[in-house]
Protein backbone atom coordinates (compact mmCIF):
# COMPACT_ATOMS: atom_id res chain seq x y z
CA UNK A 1 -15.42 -24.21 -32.73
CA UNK A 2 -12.12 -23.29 -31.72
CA UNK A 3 -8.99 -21.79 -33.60
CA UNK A 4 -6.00 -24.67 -33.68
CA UNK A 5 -1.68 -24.13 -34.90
CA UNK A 6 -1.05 -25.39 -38.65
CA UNK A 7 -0.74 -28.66 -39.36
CA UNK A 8 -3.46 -29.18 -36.57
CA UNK A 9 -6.44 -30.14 -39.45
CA UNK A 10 -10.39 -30.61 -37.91
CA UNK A 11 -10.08 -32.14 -34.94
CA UNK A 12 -13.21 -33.31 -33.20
CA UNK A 13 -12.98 -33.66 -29.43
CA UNK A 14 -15.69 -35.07 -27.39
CA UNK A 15 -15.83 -33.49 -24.08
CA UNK A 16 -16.06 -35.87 -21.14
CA UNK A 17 -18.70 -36.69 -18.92
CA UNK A 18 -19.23 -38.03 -15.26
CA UNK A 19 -15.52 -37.87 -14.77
CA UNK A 20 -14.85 -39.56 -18.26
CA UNK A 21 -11.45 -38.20 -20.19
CA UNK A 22 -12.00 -35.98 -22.88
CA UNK A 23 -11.44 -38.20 -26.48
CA UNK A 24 -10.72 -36.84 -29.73
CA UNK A 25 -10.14 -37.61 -33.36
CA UNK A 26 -8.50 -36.12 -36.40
CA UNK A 27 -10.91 -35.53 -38.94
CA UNK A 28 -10.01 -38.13 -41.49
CA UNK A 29 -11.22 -40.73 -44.04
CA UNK A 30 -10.17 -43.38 -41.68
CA UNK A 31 -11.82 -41.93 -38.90
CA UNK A 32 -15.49 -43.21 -40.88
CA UNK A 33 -17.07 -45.57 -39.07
CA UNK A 34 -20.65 -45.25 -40.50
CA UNK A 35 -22.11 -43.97 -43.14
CA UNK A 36 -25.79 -45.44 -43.62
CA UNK A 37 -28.04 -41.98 -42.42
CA UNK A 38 -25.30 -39.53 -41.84
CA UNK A 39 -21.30 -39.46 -41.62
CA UNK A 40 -20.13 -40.94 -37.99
CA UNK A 41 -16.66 -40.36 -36.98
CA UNK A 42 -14.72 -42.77 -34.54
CA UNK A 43 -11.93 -44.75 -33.49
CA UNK A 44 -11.08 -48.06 -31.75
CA UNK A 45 -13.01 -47.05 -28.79
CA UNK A 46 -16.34 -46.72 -30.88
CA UNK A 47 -18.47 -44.08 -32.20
CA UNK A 48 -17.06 -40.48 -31.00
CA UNK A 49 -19.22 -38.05 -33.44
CA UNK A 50 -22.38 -38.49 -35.67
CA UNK A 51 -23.26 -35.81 -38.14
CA UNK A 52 -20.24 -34.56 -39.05
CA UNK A 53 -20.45 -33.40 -42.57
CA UNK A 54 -22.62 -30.20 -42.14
CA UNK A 55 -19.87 -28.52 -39.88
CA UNK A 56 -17.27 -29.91 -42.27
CA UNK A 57 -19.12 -28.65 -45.09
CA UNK A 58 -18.92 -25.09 -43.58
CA UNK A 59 -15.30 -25.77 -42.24
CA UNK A 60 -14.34 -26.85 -46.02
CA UNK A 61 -16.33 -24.38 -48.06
CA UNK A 62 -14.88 -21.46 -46.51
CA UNK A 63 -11.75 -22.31 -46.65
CA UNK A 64 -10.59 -23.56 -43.02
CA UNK A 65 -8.29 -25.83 -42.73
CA UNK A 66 -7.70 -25.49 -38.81
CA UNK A 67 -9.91 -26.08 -36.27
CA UNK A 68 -11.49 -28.09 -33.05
CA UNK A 69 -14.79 -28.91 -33.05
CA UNK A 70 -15.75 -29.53 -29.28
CA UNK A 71 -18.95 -31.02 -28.96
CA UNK A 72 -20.65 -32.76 -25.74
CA UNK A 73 -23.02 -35.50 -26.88
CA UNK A 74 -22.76 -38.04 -29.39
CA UNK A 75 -23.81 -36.07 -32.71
CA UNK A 76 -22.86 -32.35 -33.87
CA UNK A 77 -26.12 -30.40 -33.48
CA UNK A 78 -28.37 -30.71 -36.08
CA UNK A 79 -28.78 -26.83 -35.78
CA UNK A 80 -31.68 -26.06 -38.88
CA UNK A 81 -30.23 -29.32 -41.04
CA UNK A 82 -28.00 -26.94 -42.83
CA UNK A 83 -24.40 -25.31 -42.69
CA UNK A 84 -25.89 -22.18 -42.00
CA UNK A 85 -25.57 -21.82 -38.65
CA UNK A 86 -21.65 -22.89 -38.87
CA UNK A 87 -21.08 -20.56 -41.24
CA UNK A 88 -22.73 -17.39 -39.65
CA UNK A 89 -20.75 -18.43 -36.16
CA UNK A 90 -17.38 -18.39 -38.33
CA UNK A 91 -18.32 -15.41 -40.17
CA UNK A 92 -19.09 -13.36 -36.54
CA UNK A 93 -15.65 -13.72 -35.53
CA UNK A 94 -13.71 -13.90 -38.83
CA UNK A 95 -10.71 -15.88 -40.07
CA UNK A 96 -7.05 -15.30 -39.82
CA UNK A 97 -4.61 -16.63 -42.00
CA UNK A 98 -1.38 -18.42 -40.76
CA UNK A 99 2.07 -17.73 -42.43
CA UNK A 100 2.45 -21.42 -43.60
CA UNK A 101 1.99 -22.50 -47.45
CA UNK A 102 -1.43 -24.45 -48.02
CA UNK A 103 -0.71 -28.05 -48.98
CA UNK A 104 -3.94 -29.73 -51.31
CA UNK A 105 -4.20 -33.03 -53.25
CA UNK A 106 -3.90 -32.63 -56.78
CA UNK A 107 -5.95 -35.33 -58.30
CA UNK A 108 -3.63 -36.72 -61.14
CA UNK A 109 -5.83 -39.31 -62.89
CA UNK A 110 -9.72 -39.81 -62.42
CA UNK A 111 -11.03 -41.89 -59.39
CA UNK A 112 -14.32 -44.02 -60.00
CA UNK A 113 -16.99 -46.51 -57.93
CA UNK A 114 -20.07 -47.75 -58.83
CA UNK A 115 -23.14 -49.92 -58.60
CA UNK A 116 -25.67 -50.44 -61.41
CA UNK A 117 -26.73 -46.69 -62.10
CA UNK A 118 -25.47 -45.03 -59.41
CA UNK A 119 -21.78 -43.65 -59.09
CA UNK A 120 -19.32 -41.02 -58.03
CA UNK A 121 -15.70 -40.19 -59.70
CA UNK A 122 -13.02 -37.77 -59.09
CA UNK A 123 -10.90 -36.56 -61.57
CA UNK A 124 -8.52 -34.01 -62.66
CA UNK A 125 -9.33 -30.10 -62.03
CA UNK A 126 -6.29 -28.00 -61.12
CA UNK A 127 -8.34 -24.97 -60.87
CA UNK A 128 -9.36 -25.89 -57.80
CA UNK A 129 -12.33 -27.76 -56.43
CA UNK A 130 -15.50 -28.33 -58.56
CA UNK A 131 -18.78 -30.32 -57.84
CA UNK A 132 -20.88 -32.29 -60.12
CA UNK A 133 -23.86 -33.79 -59.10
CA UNK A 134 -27.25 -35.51 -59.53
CA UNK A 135 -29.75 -36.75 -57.71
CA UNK A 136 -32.54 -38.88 -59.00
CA UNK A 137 -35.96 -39.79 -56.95
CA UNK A 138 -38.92 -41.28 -57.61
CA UNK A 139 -40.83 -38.26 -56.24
CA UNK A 140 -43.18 -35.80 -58.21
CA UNK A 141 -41.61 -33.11 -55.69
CA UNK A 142 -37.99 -34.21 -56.42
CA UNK A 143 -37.33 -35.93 -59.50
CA UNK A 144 -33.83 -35.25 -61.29
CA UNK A 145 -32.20 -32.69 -60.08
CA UNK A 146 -28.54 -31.47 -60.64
CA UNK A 147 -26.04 -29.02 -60.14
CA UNK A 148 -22.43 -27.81 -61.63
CA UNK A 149 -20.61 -25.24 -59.25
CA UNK A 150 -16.61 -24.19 -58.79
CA UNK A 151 -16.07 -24.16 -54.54
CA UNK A 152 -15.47 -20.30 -53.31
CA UNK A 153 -16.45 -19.20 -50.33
CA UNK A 154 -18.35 -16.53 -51.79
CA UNK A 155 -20.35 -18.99 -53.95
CA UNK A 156 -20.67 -21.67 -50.80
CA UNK A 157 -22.12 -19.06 -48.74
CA UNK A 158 -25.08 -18.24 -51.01
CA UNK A 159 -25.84 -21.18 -53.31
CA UNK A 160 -25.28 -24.43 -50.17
CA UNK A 161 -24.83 -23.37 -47.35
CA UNK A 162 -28.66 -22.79 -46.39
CA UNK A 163 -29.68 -26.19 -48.07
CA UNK A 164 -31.49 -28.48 -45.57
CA UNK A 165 -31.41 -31.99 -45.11
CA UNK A 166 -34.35 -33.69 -46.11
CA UNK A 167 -36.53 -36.99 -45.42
CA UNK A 168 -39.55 -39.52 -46.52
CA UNK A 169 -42.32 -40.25 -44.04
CA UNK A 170 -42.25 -43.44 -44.83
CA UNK A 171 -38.27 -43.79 -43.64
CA UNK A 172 -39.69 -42.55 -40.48
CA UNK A 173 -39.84 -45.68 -38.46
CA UNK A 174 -36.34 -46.69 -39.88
CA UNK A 175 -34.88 -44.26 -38.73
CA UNK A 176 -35.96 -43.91 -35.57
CA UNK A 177 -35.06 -47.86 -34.60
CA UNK A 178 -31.33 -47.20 -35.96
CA UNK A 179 -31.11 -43.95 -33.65
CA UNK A 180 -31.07 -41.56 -36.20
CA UNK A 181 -33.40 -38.90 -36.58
CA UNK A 182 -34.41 -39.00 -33.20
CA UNK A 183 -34.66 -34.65 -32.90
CA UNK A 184 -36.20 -34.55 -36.75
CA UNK A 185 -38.89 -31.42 -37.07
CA UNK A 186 -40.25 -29.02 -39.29
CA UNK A 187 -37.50 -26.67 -38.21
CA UNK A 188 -34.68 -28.89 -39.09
CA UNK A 189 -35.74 -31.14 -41.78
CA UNK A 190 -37.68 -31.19 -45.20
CA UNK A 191 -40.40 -33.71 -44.31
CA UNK A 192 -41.90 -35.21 -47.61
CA UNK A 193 -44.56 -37.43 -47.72
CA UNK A 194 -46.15 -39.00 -51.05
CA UNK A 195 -46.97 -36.19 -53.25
CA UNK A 196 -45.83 -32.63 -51.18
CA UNK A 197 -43.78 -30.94 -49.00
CA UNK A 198 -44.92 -30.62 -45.33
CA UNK A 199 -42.89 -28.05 -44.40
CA UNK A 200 -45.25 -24.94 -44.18
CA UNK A 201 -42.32 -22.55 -44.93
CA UNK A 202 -41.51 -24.22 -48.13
CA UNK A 203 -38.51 -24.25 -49.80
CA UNK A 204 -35.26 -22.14 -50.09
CA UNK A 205 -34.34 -22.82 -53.27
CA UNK A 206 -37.11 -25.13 -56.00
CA UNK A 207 -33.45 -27.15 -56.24
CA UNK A 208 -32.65 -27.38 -52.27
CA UNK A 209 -32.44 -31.58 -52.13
CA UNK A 210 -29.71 -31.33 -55.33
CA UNK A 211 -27.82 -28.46 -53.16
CA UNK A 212 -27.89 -30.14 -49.53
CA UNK A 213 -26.68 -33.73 -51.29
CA UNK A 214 -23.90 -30.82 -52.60
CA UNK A 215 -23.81 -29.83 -49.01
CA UNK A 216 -23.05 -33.08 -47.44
CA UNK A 217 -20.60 -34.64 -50.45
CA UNK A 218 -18.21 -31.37 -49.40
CA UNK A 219 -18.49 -32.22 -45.87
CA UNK A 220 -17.39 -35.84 -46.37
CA UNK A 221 -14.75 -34.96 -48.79
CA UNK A 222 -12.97 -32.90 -46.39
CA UNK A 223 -12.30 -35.81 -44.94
CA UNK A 224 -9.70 -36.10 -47.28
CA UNK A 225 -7.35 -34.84 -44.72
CA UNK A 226 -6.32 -31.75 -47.06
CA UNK A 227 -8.78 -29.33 -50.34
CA UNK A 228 -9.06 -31.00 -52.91
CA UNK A 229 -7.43 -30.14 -56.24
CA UNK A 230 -10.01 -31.41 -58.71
CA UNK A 231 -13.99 -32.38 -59.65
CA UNK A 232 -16.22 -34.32 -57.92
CA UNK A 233 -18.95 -35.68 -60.23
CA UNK A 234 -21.63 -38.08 -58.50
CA UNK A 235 -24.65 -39.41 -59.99
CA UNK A 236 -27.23 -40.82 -57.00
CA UNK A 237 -24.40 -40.35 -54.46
CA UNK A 238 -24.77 -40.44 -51.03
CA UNK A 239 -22.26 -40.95 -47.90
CA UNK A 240 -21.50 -44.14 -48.34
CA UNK A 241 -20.70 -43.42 -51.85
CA UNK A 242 -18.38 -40.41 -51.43
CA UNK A 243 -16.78 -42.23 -48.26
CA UNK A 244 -16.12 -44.76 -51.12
CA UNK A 245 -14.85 -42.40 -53.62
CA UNK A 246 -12.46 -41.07 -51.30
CA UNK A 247 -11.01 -44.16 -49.81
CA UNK A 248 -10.31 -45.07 -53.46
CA UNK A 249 -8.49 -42.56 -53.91
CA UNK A 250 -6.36 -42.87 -51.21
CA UNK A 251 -5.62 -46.63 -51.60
CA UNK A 252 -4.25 -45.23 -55.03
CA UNK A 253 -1.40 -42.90 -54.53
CA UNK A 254 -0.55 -42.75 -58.17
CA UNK A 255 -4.26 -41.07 -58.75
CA UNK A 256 -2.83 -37.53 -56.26
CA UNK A 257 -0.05 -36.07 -54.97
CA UNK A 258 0.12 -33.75 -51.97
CA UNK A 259 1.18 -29.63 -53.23
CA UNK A 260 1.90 -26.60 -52.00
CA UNK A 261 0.07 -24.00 -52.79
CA UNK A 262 0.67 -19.84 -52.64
CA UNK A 263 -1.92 -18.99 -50.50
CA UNK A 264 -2.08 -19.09 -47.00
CA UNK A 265 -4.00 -21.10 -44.73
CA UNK A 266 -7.09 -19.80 -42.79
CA UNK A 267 -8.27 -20.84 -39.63
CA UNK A 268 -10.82 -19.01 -37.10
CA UNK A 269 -9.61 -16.10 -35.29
CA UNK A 270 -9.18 -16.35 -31.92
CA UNK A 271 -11.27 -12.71 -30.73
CA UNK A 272 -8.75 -11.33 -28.70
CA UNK A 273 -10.98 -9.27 -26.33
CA UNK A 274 -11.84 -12.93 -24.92
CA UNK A 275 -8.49 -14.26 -24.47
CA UNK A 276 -9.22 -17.32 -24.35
CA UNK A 277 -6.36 -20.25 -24.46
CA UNK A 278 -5.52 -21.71 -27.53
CA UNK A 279 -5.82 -25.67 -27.25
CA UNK A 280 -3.15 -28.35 -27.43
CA UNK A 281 -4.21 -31.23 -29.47
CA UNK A 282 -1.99 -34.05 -29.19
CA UNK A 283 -0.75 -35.15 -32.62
CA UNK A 284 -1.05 -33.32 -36.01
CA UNK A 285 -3.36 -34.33 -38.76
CA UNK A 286 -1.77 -36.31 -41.80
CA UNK A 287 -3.40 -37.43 -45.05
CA UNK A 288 -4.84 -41.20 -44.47
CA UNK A 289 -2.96 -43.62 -46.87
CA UNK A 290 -2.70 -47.33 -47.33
CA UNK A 291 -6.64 -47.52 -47.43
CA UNK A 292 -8.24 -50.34 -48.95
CA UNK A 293 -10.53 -49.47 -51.26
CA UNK A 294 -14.50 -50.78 -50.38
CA UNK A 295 -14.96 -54.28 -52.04
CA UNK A 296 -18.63 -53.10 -51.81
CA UNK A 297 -20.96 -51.01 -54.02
CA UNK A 298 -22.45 -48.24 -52.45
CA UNK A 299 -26.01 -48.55 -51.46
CA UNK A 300 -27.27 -45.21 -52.31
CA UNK A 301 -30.84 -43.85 -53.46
């Protein structure tokens, strides 16, 4: 993770290999190109970045709205399935804030999809950015769970930001044939079979599946290109759903407007005793419009 000018946004740049040119892509809602297992990021070329949302969750929930994400394989490291690890690295070396207004999206009128009993909405919250949300398995382990929290960093740090992703047994083979999951363990995954956890560590929190689906509907929200200005309220979300959520929202510019706010914008401090170069990105990140809005329903659990 790297610091990056204002106006710069998440940029994710995939460092070449075997004499291949570096590529890179603005963190964006259009930038989506898959959202079945986990968020992929990409462009006309094809995939560029799988697994973006738990670095954009940390990015988002602390505040950051600068930075390049430099990674060298096809997926963000899964690290221990949280944001954890993201946040500790941005913590070590700090944040600095740049003397330029922050800019958010006010929502101005609420923002639904859904499909039969599942279904995700955005609405109206000028206090700043609130999440909503409820999951709903048929698991003895699991069951309904649900959560109401205000986004601060402070409150990011120690209520989501050590939630793990989690997984079914039975998805195993699934998985594994769509290329997902490939690195899965105990140490970076809750592993549920029929009736109990495998995991011989346990849990973090009795609610950790409600607060990593938390986790991972902030990191595909950033995608919105700016923070948010209102509540997110989804009801058995997942990616595809929030990735539908948002592009609704932008193929609707009477439902936000883009604001200035009066605080500064963070980004990650550049440690000076490295001196390392700031990098160039080409192009500055803008707020995607002129979506269409998904046709389809959202096949979520």
């Amino acid at each position: 993770m790297l610091p990056a000018e204002a106006d710069t946004g998440i940029v994710f740049v995939r460092c070449g290999a075997g004499g291949q040119p570096d590529r890179e892509i603005v963190a964006n809602v259009r930038a989506v190109t898959a959202t079945e297992f986990a968020t992929v990021l990409g462009d006309a070329a094809g995939p560029l970045c799988s697994t973006a949302e738990h670095v954009l969750a940390a990015l988002a929930g602390l505040g950051v709205d600068n930075a390049v994400i430099e990674i060298d394989g096809p997926e963000v490291p899964i690290m221990d399935g949280s944001a954890a690890p993201f946040v500790d690295a941005i913590d070590q070396v700090g944040l600095v804030t740049l003397p330029v207004p922050r800019r958010y999206i006010r929502i101005l009128k609420p923002v639904r999809v859904a499909k039969n009993d599942c279904y995700g909405e955005l609405r109206p919250h000028p206090q700043g950015f609130r999440i909503e949300l409820e999951i709903d398995f048929d698991h003895p382990l699991i069951g309904r769970q649900g959560l109401a929290l205000d986004i601060k960093p402070e409150n990011f740090r120690r209520e989501l930001a050590r939630a793990r992703t989690f997984g079914f047994m039975r998805d195993v083979a699934k998985l594994w044939s769509a290329g997902y999951a490939l690195g899965a363990s105990f140490e970076n995954t809750l592993v549920v079979n029929e009736d109990r956890l495998l995991n011989p560590d346990g849990l973090r929190f009795a609610d950790e599946f409600a607060r990593h689906k938390a986790l991972d509907a902030i990191g595909d929200l950033a995608l919105a290109g700016a923070p948010l200005l209102g509540a997110y309220r989804s009801v058995r979300g997942g990616h595809k759903l929030n990735h539908a959520v948002l592009s609704a929202l932008m193929a609707d510019p009477s439902a936000w407007v883009l604001v200035e706010g009066p605080e500064l914008r963070p980004e990650i401090r550049q440690e000076t005793r490295q001196e390392a170069p700031r990098r160039t990105i080409r192009g500055h990140a803008d707020l995607a419009t002129g979506l269409v809005a998904p046709a389809y329903g959202p096949d979520v659990s």
